[in-house]
C-alpha atoms as a PDB file:
ATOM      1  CA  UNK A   1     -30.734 -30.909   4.433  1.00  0.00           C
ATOM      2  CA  UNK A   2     -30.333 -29.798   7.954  1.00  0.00           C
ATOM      3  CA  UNK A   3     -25.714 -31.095   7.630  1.00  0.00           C
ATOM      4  CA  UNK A   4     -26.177 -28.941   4.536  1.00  0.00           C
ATOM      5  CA  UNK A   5     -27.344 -25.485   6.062  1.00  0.00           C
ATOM      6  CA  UNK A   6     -24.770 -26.231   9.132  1.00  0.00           C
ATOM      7  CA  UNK A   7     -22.024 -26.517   6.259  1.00  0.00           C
ATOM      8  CA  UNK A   8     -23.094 -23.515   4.593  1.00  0.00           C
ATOM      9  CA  UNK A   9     -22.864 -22.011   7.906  1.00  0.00           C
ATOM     10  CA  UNK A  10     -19.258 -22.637   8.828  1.00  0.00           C
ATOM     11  CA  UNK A  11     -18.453 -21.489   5.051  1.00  0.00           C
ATOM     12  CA  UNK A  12     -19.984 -18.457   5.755  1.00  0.00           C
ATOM     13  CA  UNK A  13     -19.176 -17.760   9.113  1.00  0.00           C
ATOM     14  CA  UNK A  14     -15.155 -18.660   7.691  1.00  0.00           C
ATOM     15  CA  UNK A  15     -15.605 -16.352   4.689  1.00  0.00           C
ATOM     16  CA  UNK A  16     -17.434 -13.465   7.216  1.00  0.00           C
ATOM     17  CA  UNK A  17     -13.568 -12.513   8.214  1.00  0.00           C
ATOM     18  CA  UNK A  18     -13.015 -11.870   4.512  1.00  0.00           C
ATOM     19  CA  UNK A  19     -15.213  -8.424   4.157  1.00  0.00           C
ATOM     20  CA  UNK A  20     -13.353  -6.847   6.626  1.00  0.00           C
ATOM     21  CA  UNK A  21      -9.862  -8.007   5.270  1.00  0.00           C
ATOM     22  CA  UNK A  22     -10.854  -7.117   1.624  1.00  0.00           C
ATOM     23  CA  UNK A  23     -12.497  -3.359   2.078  1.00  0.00           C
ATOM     24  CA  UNK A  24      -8.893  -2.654   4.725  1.00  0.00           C
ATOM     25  CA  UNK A  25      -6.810  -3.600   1.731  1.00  0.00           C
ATOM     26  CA  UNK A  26      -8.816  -1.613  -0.876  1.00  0.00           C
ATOM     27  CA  UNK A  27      -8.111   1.434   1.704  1.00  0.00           C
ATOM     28  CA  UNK A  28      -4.570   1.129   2.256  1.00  0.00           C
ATOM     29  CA  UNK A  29      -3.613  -0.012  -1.377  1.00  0.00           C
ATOM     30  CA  UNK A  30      -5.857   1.489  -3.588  1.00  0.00           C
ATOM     31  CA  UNK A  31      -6.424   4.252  -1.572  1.00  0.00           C
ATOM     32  CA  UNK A  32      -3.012   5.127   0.108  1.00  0.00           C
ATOM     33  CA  UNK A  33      -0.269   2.950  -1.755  1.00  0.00           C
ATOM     34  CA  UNK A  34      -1.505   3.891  -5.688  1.00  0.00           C
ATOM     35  CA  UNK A  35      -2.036   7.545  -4.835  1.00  0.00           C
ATOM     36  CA  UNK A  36       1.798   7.774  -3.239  1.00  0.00           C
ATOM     37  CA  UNK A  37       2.651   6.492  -6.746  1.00  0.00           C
ATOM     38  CA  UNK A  38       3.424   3.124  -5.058  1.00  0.00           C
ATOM     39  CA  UNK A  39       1.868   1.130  -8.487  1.00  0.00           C
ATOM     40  CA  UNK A  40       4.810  -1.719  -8.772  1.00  0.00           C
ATOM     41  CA  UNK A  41       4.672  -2.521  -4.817  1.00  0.00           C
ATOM     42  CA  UNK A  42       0.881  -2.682  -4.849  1.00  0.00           C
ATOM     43  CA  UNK A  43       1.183  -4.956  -7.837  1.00  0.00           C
ATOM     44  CA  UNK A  44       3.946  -7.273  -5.965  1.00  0.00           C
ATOM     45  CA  UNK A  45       1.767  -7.550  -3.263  1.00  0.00           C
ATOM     46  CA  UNK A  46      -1.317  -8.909  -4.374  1.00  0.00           C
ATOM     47  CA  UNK A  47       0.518 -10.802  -7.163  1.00  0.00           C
ATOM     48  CA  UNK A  48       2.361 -12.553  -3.285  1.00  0.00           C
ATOM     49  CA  UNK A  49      -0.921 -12.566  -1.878  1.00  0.00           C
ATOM     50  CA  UNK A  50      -2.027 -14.656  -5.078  1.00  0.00           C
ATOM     51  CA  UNK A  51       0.423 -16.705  -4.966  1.00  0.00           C
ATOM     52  CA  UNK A  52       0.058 -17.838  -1.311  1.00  0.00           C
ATOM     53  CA  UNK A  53      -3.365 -18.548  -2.675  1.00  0.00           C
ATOM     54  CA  UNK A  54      -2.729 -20.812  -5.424  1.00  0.00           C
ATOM     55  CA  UNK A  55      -0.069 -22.719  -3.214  1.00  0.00           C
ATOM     56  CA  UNK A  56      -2.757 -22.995  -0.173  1.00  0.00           C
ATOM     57  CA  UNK A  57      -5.606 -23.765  -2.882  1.00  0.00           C
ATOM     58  CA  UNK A  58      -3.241 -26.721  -4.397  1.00  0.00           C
ATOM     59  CA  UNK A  59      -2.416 -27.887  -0.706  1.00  0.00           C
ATOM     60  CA  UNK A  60      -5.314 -27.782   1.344  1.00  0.00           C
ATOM     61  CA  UNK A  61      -8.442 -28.109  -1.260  1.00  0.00           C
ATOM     62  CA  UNK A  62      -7.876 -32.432  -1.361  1.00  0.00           C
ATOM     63  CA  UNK A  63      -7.921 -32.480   2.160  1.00  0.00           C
ATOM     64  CA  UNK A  64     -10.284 -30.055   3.463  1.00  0.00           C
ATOM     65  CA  UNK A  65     -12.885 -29.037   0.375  1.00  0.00           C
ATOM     66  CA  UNK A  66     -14.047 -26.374   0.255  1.00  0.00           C
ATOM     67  CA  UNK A  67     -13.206 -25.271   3.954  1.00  0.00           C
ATOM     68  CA  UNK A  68      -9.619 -25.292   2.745  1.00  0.00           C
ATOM     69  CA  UNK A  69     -10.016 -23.139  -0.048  1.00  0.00           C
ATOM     70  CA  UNK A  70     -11.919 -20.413   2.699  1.00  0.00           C
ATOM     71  CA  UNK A  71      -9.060 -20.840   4.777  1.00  0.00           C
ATOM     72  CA  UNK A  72      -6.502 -20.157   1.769  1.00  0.00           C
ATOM     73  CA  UNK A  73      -8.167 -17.257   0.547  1.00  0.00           C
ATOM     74  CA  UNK A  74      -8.548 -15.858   3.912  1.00  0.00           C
ATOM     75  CA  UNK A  75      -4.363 -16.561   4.572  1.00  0.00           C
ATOM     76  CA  UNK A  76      -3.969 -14.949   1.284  1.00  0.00           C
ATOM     77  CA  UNK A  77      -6.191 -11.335   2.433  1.00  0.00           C
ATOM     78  CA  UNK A  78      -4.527 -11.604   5.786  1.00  0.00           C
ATOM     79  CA  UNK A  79      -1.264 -11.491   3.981  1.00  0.00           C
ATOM     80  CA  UNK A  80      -2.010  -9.013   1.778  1.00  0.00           C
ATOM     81  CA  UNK A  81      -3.336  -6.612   4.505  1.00  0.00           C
ATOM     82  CA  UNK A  82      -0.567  -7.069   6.666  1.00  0.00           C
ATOM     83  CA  UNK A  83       1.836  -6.446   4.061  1.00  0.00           C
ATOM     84  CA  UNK A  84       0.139  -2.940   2.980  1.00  0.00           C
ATOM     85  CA  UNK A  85      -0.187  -2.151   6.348  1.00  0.00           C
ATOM     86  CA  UNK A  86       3.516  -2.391   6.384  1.00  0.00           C
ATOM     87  CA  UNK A  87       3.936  -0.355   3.670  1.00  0.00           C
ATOM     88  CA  UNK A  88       1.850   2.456   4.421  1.00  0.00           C
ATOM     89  CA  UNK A  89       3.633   2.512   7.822  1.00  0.00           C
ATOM     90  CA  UNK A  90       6.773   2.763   6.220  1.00  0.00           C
ATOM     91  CA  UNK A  91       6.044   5.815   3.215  1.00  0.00           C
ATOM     92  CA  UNK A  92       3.650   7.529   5.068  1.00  0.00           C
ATOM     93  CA  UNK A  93       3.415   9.773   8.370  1.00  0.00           C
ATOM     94  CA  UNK A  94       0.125   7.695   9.397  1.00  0.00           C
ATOM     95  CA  UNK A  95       0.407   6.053  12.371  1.00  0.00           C
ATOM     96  CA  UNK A  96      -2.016   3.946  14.122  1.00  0.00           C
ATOM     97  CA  UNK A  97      -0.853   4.889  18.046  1.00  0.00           C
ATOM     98  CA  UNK A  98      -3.788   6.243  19.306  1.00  0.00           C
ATOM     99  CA  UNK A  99      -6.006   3.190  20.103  1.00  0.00           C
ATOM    100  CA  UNK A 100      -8.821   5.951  21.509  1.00  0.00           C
ATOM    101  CA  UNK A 101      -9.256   6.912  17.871  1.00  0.00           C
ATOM    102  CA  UNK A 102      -9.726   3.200  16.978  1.00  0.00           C
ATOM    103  CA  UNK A 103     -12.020   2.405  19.540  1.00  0.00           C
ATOM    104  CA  UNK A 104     -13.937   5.463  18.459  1.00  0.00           C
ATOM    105  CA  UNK A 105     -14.467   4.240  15.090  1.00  0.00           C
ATOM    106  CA  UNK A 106     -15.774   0.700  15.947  1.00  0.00           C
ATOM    107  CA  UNK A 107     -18.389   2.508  18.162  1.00  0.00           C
ATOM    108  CA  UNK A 108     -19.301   4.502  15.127  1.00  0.00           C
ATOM    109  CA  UNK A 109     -19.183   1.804  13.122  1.00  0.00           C
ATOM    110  CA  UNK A 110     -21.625   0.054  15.353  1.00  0.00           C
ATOM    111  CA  UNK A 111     -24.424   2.558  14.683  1.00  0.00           C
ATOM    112  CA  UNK A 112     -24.283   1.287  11.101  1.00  0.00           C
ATOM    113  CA  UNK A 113     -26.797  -1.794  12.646  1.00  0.00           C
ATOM    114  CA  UNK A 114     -29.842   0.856  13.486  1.00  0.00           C
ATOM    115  CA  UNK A 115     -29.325   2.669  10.348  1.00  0.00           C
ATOM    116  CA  UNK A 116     -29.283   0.158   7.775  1.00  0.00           C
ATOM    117  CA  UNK A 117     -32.048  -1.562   9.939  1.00  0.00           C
ATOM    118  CA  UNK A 118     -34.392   1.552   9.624  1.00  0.00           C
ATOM    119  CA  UNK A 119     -33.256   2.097   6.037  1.00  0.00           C
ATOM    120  CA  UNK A 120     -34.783  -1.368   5.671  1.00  0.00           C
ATOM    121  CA  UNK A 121     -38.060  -0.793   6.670  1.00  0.00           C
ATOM    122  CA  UNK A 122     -38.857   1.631   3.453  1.00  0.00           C
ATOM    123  CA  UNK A 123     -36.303   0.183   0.980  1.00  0.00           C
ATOM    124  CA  UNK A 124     -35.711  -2.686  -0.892  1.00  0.00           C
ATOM    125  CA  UNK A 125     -32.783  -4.658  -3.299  1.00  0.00           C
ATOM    126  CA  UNK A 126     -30.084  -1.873  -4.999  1.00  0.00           C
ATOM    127  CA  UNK A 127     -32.155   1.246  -3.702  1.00  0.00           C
ATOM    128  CA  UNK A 128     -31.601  -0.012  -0.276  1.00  0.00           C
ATOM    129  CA  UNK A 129     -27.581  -0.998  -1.239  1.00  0.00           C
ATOM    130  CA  UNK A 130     -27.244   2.696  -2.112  1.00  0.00           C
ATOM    131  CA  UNK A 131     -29.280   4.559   0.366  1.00  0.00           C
ATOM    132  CA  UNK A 132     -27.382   2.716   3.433  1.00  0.00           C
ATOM    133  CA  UNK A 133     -24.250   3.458   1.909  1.00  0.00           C
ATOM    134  CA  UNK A 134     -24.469   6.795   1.499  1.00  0.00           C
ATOM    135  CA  UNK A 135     -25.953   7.200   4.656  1.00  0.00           C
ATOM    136  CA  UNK A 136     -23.678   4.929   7.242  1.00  0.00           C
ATOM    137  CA  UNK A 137     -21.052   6.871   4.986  1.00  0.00           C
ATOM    138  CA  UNK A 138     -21.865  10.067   5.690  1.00  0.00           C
ATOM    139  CA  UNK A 139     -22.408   9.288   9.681  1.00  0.00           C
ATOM    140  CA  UNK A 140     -19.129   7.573   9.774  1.00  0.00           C
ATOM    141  CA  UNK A 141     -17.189  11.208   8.594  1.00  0.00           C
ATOM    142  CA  UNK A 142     -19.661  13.303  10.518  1.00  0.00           C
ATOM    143  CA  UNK A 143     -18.909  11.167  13.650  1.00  0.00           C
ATOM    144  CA  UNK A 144     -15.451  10.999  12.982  1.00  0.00           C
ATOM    145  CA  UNK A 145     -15.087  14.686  12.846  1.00  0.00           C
ATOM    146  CA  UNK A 146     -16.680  15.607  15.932  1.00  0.00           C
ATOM    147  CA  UNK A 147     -14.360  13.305  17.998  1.00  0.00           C
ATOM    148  CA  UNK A 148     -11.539  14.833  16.088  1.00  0.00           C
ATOM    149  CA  UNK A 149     -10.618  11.336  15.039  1.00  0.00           C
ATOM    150  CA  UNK A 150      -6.674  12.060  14.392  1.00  0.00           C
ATOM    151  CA  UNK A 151      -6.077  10.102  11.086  1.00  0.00           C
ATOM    152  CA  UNK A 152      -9.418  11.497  10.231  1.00  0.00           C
ATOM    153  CA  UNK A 153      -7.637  14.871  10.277  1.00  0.00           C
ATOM    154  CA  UNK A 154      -4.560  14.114   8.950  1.00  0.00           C
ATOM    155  CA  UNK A 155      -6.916  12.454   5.553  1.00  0.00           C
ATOM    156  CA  UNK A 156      -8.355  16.021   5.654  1.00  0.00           C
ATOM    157  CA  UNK A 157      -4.752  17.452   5.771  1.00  0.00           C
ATOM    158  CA  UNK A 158      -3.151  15.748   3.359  1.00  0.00           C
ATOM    159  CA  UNK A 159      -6.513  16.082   0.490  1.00  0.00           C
ATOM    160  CA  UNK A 160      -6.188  19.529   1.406  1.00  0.00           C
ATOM    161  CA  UNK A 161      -2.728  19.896   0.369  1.00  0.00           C
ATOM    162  CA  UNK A 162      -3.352  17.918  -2.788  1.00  0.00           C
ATOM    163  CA  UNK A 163      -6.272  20.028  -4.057  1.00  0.00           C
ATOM    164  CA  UNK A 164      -4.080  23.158  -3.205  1.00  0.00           C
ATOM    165  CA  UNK A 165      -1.091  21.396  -5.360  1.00  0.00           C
ATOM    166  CA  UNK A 166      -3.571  21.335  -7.969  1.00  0.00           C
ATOM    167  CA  UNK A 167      -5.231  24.543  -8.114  1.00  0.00           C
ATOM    168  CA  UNK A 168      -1.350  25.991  -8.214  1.00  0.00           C
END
């Protein structure tokens, strides 16, 4: 039993990179590349990124198991990210050169740990899901706006402009 939870272990700790991978590409193509009207180039890239899956899947599953179907799906995130990263760098004004802003929002990102852990000691299953959502949420924008986070304010700039476009 003892192989078993050291297997589950690597599969996990393999997978781990995969959360961070998936909720970036949510961001930059549901987020950025669909609301620039970008639909067909957000469908060709995760239609690439499944593709690189299904090859990796077909090549590495007979060898490796299930490792090698962790490894292909991560290749196949990793590809997708760096593609819409590309993307958004090339239709948009957002630019990722100030790595003070970055390191900024990894600190904040950090107090996440306390609050979810205090959040734990009075909540339980989906309440607790929701309630450290909304809160890590709403410290990550209130922290992010008193360090004057620079994409932070270009987000607020350019939702500003849309709701104005709207209301005209």
């Amino acid at each position: 039993d003892c192989w078993l939870l050291h297997l589950y272990d690597i599969y996990l700790q393999i997978l781990a990179i995969l959360i961070i991978a998936i909720g970036l590409n949510n961001i930059l193509g549901f987020q950025c590349l669909i609301s620039l009207g970008k639909d067909k180039l957000f469908l060709y890239v995760v239609l690439l990124g499944s593709f690189a899956n299904l090859v990796l899947n077909a090549l590495l599953i007979p060898h490796y198991g299930s490792v090698g179907a962790s490894i292909s799906s991560i290749f196949a995130e990793l590809l997708i990210l760096f593609t819409e990263v590309f993307l958004v760098y090339r239709y948009t004004f957002i630019r990722f050169s100030d790595y003070k802003d970055i390191l900024l929002s990894c600190c904040s990102s950090l107090m996440f740990i306390p609050i979810v852990k205090c959040i734990s000691l009075f909540a339980q299953g989906w309440v607790f899901i929701a309630i450290s959502a909304i809160a890590c949420a709403v410290f990550y924008f209130i922290a992010q706006s008193i360090f004057n986070n620079s994409t932070m304010l270009i987000i607020k700039s350019m939702l500003a402009s849309r709701i104005l476009n709207r209301k005209s």
